[in-house]
N, C-alpha and C. Protein backbone atom coordinates (compact mmCIF):
# COMPACT_ATOMS: atom_id res chain seq x y z
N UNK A 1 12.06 -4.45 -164.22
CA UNK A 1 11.07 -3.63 -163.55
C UNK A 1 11.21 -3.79 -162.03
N UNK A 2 11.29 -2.70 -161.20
CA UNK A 2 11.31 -2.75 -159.99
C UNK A 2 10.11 -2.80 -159.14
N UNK A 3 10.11 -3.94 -158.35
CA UNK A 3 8.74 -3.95 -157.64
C UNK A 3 8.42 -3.08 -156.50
N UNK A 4 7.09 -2.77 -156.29
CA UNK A 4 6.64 -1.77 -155.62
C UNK A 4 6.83 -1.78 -154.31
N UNK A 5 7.32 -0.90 -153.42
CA UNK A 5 7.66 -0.88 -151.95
C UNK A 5 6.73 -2.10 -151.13
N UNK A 6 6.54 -2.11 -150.31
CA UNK A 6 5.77 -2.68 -149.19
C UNK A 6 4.85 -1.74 -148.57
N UNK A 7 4.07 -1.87 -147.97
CA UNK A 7 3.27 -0.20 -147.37
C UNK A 7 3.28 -1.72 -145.83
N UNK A 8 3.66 -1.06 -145.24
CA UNK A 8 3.56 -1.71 -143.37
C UNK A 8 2.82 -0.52 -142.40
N UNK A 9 2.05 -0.73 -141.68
CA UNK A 9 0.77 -0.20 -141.08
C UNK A 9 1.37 -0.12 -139.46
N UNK A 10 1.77 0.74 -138.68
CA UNK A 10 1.95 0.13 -137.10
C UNK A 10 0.93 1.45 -136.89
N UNK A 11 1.04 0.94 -135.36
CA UNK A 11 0.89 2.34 -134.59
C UNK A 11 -0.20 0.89 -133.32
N UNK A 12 -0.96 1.99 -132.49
CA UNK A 12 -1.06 1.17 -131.28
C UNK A 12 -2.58 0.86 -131.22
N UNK A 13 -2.86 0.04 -130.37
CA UNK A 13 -4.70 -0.57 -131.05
C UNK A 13 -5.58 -0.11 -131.04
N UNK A 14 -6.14 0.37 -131.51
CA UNK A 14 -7.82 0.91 -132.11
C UNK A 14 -7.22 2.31 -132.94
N UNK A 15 -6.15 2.11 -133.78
CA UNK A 15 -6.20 3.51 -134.58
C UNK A 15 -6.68 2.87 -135.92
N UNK A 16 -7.16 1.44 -136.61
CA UNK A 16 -7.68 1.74 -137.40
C UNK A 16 -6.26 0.66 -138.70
N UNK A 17 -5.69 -0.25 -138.34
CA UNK A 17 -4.68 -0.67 -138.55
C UNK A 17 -5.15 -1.42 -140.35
N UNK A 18 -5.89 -2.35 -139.56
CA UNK A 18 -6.36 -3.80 -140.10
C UNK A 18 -7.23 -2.58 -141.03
N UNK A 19 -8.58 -1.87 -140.77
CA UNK A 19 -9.43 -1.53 -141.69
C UNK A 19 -9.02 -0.78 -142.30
N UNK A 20 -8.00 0.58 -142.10
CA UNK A 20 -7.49 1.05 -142.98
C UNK A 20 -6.35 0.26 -144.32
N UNK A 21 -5.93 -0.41 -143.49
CA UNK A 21 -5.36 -1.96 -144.58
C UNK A 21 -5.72 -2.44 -145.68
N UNK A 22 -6.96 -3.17 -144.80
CA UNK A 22 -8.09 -3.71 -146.21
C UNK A 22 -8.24 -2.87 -147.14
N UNK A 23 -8.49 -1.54 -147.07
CA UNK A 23 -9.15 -0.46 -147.72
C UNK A 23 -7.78 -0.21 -148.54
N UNK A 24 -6.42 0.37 -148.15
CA UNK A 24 -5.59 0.73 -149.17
C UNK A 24 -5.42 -0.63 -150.20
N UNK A 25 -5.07 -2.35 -149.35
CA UNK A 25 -5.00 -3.03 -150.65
C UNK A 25 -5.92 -3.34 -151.50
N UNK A 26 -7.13 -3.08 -151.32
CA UNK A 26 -7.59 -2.93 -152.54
C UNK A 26 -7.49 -2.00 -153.56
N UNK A 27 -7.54 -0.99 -153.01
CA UNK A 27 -7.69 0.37 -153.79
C UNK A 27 -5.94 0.33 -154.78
N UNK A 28 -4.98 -0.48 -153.97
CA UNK A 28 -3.64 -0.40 -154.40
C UNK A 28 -3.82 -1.96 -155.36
N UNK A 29 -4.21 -2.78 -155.47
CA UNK A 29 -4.21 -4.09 -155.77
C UNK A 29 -3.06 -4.59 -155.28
N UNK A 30 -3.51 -4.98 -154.36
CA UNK A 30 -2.15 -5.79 -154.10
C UNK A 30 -2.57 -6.56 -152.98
N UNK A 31 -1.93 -7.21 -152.16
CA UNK A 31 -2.35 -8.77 -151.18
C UNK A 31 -2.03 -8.01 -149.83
N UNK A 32 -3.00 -8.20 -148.92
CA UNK A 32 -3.30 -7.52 -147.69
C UNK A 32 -3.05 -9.09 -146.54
N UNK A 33 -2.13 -8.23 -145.68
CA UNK A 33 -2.06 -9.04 -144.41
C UNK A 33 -2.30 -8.48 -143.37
N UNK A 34 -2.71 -9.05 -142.19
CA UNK A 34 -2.81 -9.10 -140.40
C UNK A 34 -2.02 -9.80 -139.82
N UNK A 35 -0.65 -9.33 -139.57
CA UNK A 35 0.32 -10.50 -138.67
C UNK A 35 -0.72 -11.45 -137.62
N UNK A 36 -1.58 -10.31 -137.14
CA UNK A 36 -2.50 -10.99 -135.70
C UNK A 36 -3.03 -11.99 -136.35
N UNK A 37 -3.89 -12.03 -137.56
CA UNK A 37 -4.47 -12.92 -138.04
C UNK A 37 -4.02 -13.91 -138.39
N UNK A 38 -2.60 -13.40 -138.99
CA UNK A 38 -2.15 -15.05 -139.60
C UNK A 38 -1.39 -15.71 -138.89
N UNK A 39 -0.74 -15.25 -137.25
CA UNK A 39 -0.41 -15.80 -136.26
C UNK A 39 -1.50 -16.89 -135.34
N UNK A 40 -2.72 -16.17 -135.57
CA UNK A 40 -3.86 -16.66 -135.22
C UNK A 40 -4.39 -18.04 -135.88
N UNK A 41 -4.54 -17.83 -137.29
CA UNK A 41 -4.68 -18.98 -138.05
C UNK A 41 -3.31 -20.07 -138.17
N UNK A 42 -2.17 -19.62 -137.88
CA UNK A 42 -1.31 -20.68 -137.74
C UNK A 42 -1.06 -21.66 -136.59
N UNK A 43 -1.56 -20.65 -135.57
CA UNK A 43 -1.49 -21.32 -134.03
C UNK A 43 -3.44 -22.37 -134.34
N UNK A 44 -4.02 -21.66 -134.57
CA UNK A 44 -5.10 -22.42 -134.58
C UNK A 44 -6.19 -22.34 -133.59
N UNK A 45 -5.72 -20.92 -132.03
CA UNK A 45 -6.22 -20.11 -131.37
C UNK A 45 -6.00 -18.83 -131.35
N UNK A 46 -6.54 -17.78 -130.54
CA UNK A 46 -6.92 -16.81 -130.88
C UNK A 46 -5.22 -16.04 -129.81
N UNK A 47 -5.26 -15.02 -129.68
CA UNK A 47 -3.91 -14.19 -129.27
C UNK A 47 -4.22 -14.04 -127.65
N UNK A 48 -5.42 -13.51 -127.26
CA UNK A 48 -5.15 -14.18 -125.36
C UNK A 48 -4.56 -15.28 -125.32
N UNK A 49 -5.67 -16.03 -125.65
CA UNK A 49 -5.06 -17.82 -125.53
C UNK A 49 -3.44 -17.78 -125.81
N UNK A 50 -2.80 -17.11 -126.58
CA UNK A 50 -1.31 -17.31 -126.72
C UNK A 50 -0.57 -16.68 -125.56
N UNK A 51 -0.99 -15.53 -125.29
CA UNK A 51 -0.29 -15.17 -123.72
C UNK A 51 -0.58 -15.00 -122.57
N UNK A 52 -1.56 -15.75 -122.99
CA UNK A 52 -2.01 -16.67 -121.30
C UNK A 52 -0.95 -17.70 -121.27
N UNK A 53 -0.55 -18.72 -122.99
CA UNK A 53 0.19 -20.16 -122.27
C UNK A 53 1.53 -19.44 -122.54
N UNK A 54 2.38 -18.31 -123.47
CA UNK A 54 3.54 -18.23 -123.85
C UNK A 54 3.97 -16.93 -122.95
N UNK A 55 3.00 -16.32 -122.71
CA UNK A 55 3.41 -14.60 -122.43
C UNK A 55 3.79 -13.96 -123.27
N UNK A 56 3.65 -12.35 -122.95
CA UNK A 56 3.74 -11.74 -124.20
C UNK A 56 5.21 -12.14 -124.93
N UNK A 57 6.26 -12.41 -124.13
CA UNK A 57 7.70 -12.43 -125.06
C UNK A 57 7.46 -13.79 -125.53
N UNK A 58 6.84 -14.82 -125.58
CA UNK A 58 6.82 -15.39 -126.78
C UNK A 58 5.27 -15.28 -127.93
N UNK A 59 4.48 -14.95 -127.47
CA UNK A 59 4.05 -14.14 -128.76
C UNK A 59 4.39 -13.27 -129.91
N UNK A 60 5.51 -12.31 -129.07
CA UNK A 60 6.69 -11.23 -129.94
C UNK A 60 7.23 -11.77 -130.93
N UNK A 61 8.15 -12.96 -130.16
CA UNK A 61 8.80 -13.65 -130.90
C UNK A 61 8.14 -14.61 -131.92
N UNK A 62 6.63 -14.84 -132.11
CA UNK A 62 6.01 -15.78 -133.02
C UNK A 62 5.81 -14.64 -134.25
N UNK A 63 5.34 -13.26 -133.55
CA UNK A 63 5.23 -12.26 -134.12
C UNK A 63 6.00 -11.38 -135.32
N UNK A 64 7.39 -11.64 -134.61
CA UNK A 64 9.07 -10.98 -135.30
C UNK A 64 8.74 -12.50 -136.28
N UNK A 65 8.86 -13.38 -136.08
CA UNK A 65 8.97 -14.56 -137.69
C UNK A 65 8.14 -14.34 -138.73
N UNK A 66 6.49 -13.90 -138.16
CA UNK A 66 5.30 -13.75 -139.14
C UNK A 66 5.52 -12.49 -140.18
N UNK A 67 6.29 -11.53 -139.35
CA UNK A 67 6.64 -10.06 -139.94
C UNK A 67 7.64 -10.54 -140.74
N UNK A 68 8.89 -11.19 -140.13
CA UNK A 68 9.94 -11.37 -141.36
C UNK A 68 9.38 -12.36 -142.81
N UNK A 69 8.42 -13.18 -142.76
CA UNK A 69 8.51 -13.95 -143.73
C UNK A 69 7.22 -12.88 -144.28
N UNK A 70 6.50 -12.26 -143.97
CA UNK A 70 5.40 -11.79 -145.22
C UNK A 70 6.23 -10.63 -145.30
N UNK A 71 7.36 -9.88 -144.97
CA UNK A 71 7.76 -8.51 -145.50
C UNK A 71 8.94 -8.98 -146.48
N UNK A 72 9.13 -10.49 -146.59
CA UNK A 72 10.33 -10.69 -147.58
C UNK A 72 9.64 -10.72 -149.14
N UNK A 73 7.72 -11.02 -149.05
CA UNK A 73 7.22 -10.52 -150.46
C UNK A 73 7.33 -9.08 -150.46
N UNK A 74 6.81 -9.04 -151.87
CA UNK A 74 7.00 -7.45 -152.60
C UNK A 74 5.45 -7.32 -153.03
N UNK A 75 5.26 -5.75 -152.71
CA UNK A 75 4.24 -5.11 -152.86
C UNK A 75 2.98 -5.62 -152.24
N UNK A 76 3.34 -5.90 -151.20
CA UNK A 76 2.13 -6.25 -150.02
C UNK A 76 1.41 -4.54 -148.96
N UNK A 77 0.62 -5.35 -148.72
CA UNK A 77 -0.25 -3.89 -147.56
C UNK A 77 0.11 -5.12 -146.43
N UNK A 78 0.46 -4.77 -145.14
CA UNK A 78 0.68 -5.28 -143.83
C UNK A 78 0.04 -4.22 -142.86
N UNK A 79 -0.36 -5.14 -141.95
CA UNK A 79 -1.25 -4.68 -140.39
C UNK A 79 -0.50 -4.96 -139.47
N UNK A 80 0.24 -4.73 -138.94
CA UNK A 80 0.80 -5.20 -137.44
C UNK A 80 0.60 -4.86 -136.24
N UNK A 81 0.79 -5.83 -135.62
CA UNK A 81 -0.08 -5.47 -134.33
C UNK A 81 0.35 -4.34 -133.58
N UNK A 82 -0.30 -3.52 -132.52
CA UNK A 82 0.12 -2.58 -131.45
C UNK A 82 1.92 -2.83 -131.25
N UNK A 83 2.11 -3.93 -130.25
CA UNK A 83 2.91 -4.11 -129.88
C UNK A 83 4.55 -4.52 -130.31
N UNK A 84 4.13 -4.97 -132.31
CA UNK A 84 5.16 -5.34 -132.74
C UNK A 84 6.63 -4.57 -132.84
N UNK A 85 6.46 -2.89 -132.83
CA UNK A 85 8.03 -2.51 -132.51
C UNK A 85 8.39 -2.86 -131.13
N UNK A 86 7.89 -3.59 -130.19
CA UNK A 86 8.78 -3.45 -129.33
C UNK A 86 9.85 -4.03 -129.30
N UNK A 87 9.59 -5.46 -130.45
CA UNK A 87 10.65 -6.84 -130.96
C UNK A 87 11.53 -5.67 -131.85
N UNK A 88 12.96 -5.81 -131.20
CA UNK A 88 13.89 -4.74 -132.05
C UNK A 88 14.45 -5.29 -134.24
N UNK A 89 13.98 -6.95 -133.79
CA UNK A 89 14.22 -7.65 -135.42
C UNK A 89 13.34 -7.13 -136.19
N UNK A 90 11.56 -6.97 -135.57
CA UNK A 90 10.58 -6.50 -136.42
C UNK A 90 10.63 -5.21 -136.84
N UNK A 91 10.99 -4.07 -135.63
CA UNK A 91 11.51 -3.05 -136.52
C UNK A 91 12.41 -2.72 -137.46
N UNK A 92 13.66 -3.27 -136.99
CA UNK A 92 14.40 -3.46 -138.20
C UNK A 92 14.29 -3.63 -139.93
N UNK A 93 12.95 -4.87 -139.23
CA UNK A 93 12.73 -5.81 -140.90
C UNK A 93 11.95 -4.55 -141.12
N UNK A 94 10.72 -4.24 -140.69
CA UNK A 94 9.81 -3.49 -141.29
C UNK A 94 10.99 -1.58 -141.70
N UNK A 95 11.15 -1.34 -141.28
CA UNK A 95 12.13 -0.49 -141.68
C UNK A 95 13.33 -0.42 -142.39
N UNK A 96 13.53 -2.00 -143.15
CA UNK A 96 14.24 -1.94 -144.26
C UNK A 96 13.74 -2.41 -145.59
N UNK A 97 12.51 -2.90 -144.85
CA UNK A 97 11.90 -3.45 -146.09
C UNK A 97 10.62 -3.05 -146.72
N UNK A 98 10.42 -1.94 -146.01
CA UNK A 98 9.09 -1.12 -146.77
C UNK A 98 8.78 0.70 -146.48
N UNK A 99 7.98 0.92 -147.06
CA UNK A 99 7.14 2.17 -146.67
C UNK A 99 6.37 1.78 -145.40
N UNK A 100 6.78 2.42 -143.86
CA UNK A 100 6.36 2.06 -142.48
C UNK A 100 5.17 3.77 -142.44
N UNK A 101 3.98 3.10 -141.82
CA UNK A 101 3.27 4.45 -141.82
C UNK A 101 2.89 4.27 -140.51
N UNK A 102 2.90 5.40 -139.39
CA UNK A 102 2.99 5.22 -137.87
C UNK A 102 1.21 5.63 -138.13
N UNK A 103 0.57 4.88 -137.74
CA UNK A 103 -1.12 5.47 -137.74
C UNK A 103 -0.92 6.01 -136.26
N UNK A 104 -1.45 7.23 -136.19
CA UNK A 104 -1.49 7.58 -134.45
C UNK A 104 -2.93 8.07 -134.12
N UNK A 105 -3.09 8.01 -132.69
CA UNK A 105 -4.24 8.52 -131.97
C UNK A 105 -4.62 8.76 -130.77
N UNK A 106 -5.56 9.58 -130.13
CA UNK A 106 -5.75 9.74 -128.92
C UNK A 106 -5.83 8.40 -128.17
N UNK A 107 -5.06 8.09 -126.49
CA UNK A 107 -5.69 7.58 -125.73
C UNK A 107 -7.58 7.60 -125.90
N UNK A 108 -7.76 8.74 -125.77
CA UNK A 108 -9.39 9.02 -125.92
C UNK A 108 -10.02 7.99 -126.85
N UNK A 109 -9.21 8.30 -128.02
CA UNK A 109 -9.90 7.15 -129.44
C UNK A 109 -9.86 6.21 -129.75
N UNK A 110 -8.49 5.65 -128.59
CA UNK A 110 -8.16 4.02 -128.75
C UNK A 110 -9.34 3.51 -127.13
N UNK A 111 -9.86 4.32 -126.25
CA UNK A 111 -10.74 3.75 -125.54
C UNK A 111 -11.89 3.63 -126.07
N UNK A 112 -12.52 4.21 -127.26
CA UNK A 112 -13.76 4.75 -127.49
C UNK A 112 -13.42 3.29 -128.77
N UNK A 113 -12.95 3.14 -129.58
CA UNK A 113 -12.60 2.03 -130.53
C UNK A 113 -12.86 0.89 -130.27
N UNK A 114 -11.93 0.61 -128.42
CA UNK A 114 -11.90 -1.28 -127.97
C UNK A 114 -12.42 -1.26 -126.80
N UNK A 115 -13.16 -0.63 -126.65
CA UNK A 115 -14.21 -0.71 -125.44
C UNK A 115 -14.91 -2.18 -125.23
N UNK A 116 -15.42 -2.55 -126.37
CA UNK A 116 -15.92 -4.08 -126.07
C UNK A 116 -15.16 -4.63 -126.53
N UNK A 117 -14.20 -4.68 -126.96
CA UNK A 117 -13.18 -5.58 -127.61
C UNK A 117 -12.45 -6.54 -126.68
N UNK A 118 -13.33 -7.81 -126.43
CA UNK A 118 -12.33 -8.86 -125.22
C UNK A 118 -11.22 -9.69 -125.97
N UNK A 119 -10.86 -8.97 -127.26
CA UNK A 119 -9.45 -9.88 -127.86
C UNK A 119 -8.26 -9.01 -127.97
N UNK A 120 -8.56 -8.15 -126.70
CA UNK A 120 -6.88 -7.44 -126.41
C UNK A 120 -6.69 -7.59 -125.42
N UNK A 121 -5.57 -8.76 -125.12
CA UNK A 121 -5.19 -9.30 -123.90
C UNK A 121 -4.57 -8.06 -122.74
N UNK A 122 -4.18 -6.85 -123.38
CA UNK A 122 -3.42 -6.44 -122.64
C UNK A 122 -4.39 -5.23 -122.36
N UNK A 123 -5.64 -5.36 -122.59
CA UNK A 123 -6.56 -4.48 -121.74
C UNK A 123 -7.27 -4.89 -121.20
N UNK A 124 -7.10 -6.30 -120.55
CA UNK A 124 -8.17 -7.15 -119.81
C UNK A 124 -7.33 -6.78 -118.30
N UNK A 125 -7.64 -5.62 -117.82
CA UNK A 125 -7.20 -4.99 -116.49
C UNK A 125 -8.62 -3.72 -115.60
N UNK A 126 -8.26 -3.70 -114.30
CA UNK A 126 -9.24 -2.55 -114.07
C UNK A 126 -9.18 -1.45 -114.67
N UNK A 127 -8.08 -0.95 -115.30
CA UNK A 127 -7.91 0.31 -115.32
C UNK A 127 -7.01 0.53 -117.65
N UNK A 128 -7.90 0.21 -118.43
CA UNK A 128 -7.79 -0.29 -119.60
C UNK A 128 -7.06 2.09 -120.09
N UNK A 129 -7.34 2.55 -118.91
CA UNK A 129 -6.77 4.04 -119.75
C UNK A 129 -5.74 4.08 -119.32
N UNK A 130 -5.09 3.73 -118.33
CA UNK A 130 -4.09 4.14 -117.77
C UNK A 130 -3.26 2.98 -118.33
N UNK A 131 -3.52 2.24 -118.66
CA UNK A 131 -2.83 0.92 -119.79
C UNK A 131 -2.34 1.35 -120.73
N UNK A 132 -3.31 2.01 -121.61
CA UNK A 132 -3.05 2.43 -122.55
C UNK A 132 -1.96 4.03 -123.10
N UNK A 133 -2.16 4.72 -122.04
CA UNK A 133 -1.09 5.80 -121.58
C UNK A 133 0.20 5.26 -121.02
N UNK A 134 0.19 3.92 -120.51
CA UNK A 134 1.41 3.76 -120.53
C UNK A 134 2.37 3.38 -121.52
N UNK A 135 1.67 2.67 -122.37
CA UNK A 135 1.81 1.55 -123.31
C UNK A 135 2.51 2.48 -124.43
N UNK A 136 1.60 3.56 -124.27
CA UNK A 136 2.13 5.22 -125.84
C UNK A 136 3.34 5.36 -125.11
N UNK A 137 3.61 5.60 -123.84
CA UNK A 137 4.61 6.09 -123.43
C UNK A 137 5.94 5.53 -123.84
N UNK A 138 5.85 3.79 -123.86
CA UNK A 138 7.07 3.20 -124.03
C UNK A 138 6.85 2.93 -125.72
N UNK A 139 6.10 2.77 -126.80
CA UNK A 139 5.95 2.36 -127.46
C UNK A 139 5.79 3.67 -128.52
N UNK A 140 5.74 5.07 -128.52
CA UNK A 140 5.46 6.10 -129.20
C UNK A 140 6.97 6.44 -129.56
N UNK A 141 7.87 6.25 -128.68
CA UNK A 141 9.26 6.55 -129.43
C UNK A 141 9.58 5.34 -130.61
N UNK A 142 9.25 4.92 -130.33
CA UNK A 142 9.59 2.77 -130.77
C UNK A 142 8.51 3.22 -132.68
N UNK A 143 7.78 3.62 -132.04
CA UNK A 143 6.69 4.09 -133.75
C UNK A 143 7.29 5.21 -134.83
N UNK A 144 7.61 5.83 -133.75
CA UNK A 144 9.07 7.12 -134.55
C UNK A 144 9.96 6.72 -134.93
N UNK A 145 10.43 5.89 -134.37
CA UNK A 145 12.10 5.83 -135.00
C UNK A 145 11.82 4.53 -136.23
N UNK A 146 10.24 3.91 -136.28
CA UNK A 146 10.27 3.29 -137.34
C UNK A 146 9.68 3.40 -138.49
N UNK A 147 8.92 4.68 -138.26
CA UNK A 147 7.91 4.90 -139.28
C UNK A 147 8.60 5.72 -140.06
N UNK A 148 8.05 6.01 -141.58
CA UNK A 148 8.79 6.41 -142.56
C UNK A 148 8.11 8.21 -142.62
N UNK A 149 6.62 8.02 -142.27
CA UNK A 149 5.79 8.91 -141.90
C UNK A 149 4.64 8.83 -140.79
N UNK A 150 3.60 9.63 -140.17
CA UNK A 150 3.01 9.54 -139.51
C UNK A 150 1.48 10.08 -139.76
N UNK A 151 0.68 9.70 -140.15
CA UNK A 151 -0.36 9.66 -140.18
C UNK A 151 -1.59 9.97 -139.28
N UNK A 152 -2.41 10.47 -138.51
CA UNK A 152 -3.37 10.59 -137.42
C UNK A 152 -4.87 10.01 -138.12
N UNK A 153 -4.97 9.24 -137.55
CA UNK A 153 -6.37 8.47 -137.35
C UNK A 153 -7.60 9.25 -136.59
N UNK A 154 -7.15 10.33 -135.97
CA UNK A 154 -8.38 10.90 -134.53
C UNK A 154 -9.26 11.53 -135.71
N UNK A 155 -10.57 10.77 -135.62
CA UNK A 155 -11.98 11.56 -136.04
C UNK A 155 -11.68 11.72 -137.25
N UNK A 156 -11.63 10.87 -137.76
CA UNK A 156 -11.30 10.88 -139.23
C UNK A 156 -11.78 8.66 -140.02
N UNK A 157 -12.69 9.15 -141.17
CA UNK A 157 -12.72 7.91 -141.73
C UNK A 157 -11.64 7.11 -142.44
N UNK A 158 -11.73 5.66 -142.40
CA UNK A 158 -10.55 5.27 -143.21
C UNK A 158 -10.71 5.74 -144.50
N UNK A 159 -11.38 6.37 -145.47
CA UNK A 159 -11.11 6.57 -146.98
C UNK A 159 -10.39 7.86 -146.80
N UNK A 160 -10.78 8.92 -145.84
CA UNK A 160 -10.03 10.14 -145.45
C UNK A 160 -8.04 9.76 -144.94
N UNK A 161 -7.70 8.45 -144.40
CA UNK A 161 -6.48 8.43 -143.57
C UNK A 161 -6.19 7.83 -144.93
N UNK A 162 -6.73 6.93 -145.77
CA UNK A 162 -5.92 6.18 -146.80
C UNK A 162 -5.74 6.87 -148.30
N UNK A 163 -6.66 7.91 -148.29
CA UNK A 163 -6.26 8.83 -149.23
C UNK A 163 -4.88 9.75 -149.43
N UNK A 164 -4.89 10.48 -147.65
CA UNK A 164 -3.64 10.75 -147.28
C UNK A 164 -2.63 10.14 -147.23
N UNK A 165 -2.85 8.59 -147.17
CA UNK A 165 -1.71 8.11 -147.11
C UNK A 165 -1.21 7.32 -148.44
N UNK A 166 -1.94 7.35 -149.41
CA UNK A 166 -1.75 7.44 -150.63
C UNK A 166 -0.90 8.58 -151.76
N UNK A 167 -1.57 9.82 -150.56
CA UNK A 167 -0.65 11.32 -151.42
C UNK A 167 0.60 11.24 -150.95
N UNK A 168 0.89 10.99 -149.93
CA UNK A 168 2.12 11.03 -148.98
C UNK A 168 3.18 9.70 -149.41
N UNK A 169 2.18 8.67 -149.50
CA UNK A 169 3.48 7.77 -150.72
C UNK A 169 3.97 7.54 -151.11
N UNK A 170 3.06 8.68 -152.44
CA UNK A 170 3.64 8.67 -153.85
C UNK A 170 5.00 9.05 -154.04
N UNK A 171 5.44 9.68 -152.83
CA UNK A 171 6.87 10.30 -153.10
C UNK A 171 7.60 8.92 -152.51
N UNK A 172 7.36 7.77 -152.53
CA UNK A 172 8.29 6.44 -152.15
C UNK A 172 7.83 5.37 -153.40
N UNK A 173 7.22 5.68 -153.91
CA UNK A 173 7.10 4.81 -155.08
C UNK A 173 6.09 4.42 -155.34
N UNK A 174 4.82 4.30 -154.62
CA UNK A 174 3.78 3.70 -154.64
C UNK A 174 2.72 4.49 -155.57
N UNK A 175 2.13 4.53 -156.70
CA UNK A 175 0.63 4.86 -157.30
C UNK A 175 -0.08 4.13 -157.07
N UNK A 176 -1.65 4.16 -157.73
CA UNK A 176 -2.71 3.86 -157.73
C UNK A 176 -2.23 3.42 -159.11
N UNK A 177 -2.81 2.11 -159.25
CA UNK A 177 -3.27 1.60 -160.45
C UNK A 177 -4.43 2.46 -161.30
N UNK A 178 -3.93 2.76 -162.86
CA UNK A 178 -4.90 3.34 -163.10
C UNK A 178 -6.52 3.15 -163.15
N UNK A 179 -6.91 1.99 -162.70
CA UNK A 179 -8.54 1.57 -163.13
C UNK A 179 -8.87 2.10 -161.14
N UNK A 180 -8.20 1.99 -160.60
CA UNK A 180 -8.41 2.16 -159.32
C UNK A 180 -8.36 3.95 -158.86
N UNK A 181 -8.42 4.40 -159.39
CA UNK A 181 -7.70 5.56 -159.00
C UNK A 181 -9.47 6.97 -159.42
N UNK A 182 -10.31 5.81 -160.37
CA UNK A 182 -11.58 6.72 -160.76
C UNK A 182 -12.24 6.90 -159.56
């Protein structure tokens, strides 16, 4: 029996990564991860604190290991952070080793999302829009060339993006378990 793809989550912060996550592995049964989180719980502080002492290129790089060892299980849901295609190993891994779904969204919706959010190091600046327009700029080709499909998050609930991304799937291997699916 062949085991079920991987479903891997990117796209850039506040489209909805982590909660749309939670929501497909359950609905999929299967074991749900947050690279951020479990980088977080391994370090034993939170992700400023890491690139305040490492900077972002060694966060990447703590980042590219956390991605390679949970995408070497089978039939996982994965969250990865904003920034993880920029590490060229993590795209790689995640693009050989699963169903990659690019979640996308307005600048507009990723300000309106992490507005109070003081655990994104890389919007702790005066100017958190023009951050974020830059950030699509270098990082929106980097989501294309790894995603398998693309998805939009703008004004839309997660049972609405994970439904879609459930129909859109199915053509890579993935169903709904039948008790899950009523």
């Amino acid at each position: 029996m062949q085991a079920l793809p991987n479903l891997f989550l990117i796209g850039p912060m506040g489209t909805g990564k982590s909660t749309i996550g939670r929501y497909l592995a359950a609905e999929l049964q299967r074991d749900f991860f947050d690279s951020d989180h479990v980088i977080e719980h391994r370090c034993g502080c939170d992700i400023p604190w890491i690139f305040d002492v490492e900077g972002e290129s060694g966060f990447r790089l703590r980042e590219a290991q956390v991605i390679d060892e949970l995408s070497q299980r089978a039939g996982i849901v994965l969250a990865t952070g904003g920034g993880a295609v920029t590490h060229p190993v993590s795209r790689r891994l995640l693009h050989e080793r699963g169903i990659v779904v690019y979640l996308s969204t307005t600048v507009e919706q990723q300000l309106r999302r992490t507005a109070r959010d003081r655990n994104r190091p890389l919007l702790q600046c005066d100017n958190p829009e023009k951050r974020l327009r830059e950030l699509q700029e270098v990082r929106d080709p980097l989501y294309r060339e790894t995603a398998t499909f693309i998805v939009s998050t703008d004004r839309r609930g997660p049972r609405s993006v994970a439904a879609e991304i459930r129909r859109r799937a199915r053509r890579f291997g993935i169903e709904i378990p039948a008790q899950a699916s009523g």
